[in-house]
Protein backbone atom coordinates (compact mmCIF):
# COMPACT_ATOMS: atom_id res chain seq x y z
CA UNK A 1 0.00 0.00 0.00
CA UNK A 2 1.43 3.39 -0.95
CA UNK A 3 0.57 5.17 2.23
CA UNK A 4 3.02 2.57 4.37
CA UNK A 5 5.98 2.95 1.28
CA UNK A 6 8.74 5.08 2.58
CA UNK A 7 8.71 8.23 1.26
CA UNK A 8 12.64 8.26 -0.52
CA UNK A 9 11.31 4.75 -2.10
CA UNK A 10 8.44 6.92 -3.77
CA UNK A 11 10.93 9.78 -4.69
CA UNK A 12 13.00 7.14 -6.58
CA UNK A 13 10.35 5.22 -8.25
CA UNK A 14 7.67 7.75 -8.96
CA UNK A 15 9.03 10.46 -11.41
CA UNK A 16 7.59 13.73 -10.83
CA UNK A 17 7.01 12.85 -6.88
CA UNK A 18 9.41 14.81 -6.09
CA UNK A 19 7.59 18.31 -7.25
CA UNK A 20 4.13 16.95 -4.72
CA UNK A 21 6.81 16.39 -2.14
CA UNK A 22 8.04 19.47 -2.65
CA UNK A 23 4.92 21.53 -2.70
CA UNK A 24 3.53 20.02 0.24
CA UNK A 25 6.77 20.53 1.95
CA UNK A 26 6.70 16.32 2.70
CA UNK A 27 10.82 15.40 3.74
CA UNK A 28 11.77 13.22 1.23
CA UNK A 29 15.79 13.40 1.52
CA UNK A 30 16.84 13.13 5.09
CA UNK A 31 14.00 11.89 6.86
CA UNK A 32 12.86 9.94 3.68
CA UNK A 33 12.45 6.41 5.82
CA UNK A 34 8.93 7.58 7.06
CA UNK A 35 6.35 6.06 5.47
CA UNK A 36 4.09 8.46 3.51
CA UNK A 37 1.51 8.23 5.96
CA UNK A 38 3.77 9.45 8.83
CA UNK A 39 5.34 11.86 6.77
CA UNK A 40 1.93 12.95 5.63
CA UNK A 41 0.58 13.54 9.52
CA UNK A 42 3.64 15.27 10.01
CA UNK A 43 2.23 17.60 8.19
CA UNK A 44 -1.31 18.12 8.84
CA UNK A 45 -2.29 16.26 5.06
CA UNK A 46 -4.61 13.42 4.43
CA UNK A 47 -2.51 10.57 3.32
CA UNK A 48 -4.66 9.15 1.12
CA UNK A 49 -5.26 12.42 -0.76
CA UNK A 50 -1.58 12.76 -1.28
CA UNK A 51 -1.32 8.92 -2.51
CA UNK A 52 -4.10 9.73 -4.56
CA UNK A 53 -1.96 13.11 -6.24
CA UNK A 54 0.88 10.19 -6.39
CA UNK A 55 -1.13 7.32 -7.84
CA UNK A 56 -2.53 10.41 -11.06
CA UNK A 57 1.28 10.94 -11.68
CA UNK A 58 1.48 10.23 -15.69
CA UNK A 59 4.22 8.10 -15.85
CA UNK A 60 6.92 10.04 -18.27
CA UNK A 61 11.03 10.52 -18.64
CA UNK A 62 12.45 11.64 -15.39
CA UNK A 63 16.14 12.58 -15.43
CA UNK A 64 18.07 9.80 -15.32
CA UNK A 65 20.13 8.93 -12.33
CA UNK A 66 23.71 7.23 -13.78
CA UNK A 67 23.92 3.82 -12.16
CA UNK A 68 28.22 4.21 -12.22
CA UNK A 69 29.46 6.65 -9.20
CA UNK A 70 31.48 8.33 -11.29
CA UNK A 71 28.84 9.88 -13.25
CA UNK A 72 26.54 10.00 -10.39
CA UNK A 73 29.09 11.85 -8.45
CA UNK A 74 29.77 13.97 -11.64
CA UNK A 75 26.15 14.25 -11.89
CA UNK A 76 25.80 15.94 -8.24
CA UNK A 77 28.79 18.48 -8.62
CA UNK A 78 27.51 20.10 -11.82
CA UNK A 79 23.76 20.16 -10.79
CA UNK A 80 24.19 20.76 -7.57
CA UNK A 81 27.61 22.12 -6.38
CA UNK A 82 28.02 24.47 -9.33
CA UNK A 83 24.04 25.75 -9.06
CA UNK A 84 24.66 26.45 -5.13
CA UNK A 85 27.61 28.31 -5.92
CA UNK A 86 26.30 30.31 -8.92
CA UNK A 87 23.24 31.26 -7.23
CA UNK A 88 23.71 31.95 -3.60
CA UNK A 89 25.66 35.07 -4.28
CA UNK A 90 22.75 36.58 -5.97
CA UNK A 91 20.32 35.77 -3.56
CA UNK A 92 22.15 37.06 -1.25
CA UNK A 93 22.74 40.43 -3.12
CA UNK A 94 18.59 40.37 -3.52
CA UNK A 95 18.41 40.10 0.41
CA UNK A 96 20.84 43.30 0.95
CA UNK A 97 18.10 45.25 -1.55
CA UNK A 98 15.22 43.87 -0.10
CA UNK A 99 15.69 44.80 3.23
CA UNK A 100 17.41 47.87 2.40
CA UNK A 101 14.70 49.51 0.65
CA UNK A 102 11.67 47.82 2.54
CA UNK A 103 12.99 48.01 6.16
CA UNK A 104 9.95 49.46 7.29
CA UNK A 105 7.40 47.08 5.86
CA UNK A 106 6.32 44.81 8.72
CA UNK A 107 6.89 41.55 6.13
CA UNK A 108 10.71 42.47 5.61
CA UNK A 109 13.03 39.54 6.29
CA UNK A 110 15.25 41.32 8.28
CA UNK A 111 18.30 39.11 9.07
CA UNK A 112 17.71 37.15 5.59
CA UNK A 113 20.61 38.24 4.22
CA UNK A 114 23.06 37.69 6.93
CA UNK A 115 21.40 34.15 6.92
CA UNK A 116 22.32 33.16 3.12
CA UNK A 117 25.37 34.58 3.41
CA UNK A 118 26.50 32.20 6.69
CA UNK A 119 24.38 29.24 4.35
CA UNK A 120 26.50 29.78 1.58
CA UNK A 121 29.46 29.61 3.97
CA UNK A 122 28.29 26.30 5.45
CA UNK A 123 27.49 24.98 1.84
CA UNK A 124 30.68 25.70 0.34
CA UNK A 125 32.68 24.40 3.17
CA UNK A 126 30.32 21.09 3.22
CA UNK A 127 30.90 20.83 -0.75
CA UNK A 128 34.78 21.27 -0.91
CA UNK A 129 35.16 18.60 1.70
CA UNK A 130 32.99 16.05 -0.52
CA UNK A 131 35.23 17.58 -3.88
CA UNK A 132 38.50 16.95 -1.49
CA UNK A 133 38.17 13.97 0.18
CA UNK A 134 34.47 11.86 -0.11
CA UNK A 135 34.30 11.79 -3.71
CA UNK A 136 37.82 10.61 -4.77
CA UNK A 137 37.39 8.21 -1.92
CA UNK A 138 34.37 6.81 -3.86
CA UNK A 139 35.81 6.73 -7.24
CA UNK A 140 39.03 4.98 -6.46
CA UNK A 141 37.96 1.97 -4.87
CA UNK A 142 38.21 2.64 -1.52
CA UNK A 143 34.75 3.38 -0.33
CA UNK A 144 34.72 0.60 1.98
CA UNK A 145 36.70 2.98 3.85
CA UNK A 146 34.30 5.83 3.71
CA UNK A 147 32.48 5.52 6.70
CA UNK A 148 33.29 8.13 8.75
CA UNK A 149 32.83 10.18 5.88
CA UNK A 150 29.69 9.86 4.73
CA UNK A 151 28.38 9.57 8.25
CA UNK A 152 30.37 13.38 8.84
CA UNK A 153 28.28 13.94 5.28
CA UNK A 154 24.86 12.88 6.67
CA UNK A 155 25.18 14.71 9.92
CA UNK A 156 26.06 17.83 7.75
CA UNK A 157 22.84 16.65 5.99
CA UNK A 158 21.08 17.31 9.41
CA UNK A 159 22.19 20.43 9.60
CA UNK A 160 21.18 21.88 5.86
CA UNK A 161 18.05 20.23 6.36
CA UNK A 162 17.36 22.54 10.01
CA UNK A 163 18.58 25.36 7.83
CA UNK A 164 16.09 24.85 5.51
CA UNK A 165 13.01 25.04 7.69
CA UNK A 166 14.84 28.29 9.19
CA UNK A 167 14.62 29.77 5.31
CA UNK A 168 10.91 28.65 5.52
CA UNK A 169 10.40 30.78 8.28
CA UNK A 170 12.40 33.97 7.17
CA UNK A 171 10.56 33.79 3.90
CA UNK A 172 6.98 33.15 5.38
CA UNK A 173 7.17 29.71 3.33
CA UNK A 174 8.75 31.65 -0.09
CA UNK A 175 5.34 33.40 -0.18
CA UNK A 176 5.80 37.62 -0.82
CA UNK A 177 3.11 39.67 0.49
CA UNK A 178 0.43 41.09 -1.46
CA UNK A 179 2.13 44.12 -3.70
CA UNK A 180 5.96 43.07 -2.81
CA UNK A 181 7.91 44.45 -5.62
CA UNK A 182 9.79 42.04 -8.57
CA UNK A 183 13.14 42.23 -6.64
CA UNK A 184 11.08 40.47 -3.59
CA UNK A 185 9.40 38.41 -5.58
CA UNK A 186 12.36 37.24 -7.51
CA UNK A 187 14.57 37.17 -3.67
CA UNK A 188 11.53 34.22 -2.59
CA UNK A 189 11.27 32.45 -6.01
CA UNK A 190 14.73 32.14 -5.53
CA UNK A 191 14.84 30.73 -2.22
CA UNK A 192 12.10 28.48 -3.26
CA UNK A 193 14.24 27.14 -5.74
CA UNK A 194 17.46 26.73 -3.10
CA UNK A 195 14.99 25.01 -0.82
CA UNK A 196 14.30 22.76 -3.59
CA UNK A 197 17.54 22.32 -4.98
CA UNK A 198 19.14 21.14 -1.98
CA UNK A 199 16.25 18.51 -1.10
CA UNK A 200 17.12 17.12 -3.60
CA UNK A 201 20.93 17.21 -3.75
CA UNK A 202 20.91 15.22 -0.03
CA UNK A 203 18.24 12.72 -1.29
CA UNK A 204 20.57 12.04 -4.66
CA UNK A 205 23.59 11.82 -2.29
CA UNK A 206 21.86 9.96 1.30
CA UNK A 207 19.53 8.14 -0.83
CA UNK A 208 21.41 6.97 -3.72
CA UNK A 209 25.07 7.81 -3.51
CA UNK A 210 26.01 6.68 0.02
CA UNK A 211 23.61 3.88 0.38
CA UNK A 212 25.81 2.30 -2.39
CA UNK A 213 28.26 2.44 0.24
CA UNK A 214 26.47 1.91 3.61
CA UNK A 215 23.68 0.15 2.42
CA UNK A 216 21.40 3.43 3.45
CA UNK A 217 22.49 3.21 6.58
CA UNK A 218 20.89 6.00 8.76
CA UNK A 219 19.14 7.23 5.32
CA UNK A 220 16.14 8.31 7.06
CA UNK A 221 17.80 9.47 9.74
CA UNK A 222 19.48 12.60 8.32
CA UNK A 223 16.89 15.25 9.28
CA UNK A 224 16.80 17.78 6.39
CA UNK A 225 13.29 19.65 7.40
CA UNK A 226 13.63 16.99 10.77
CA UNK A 227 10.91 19.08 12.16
CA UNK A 228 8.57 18.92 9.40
């Protein structure tokens, strides 16, 4: 039954489950071992009504996800690593403006700014140790000993994912109040995308990645939105 199918098994097998996970904020990278009925309470949803958004998926292409580590790995860096890096600078510059010019509106996100600058901090510094030491750990036959690693990886997972929610909260859940100007709107279509982005960077690398090497060992357990 779908509703008792862990949620990460749904992300892999269902394409486009991903984008309902996403929209009705359901974890589906870190704390992807609930089943979608958990998850779904979590939440406040009806289960079933989400199984039943599932179950109309029409099947089609999703992008494929390359089976060798080397191209999955490859994969990850230039989705993910390079799109972090390209874009957090410019969200960040759209926070400065935002608050800048609508400090007195009651909606500002004051602190915002300040927050995706430390994020992009914590994301590079999380990145460059994969780039450094995971990843050619992986590719050269000695992921047997990349334990420690990955479970320093997940834990970082953990942390992103509690970072999220805290971008959630700043942005009033990406929504712009009625009237807020492009550069807002732009600043929370952009975060939406981040929040987005990164889900689904930790589920590629917890879900599929690691779990080549740890069997998805504490896969569930990795907390990105833990508190959702």
């Amino acid at each position: 039954m779908l509703q008792q199918q862990a949620v990460k098994d749904i992300a892999l097998e269902r394409p486009g489950a991903t984008a309902i996970f996403r929209r009705h904020r359901i974890d589906f990278c870190c704390n992807g071992g609930r089943s979608l009925a958990e998850a779904a309470g979590l939440r406040g949803l009806d289960p079933a009504a989400i199984a039943a958004e599932l179950d109309a998926l029409t099947p089609m292409p999703d992008e494929d996800i390359p089976e060798a580590t080397e191209d999955l790995i490859a994969m990850i860096v230039s989705r993910f690593h390079e799109t972090h890096r390209r874009e957090l600078p410019e969200l960040i510059r759209l926070a400065r403006r935002v608050e800048a010019v609508h400090r007195e509106h009651p909606d500002c996100p004051k602190g915002l700014a300040a927050f995706l600058e430390e994020t992009a901090g914590e994301l590079e510094d999380h990145m460059t140790k994969e780039e450094a030491v995971l990843f050619p750990m992986l590719t050269s036959g000695r992921g047997a000993m990349a334990g420690m690693p990955i479970s320093r990886m997940r834990a970082e997972h953990l942390e992103h994912g509690e970072r999220l929610e805290r971008l959630a909260q700043l942005t009033n859940a990406f929504a712009p109040p009625d009237g807020a100007c492009t550069t807002w709107r732009a600043l929370y279509a952009g975060c939406a995308k981040l929040d987005g982005d990164l889900r689904e960077h930790i589920h590629l690398e917890n879900n599929v990645l690691f779990a080549k090497f740890d069997g998805g060992e504490s896969a569930g357990v990795c907390g990105c939105g833990g508190k959702h």
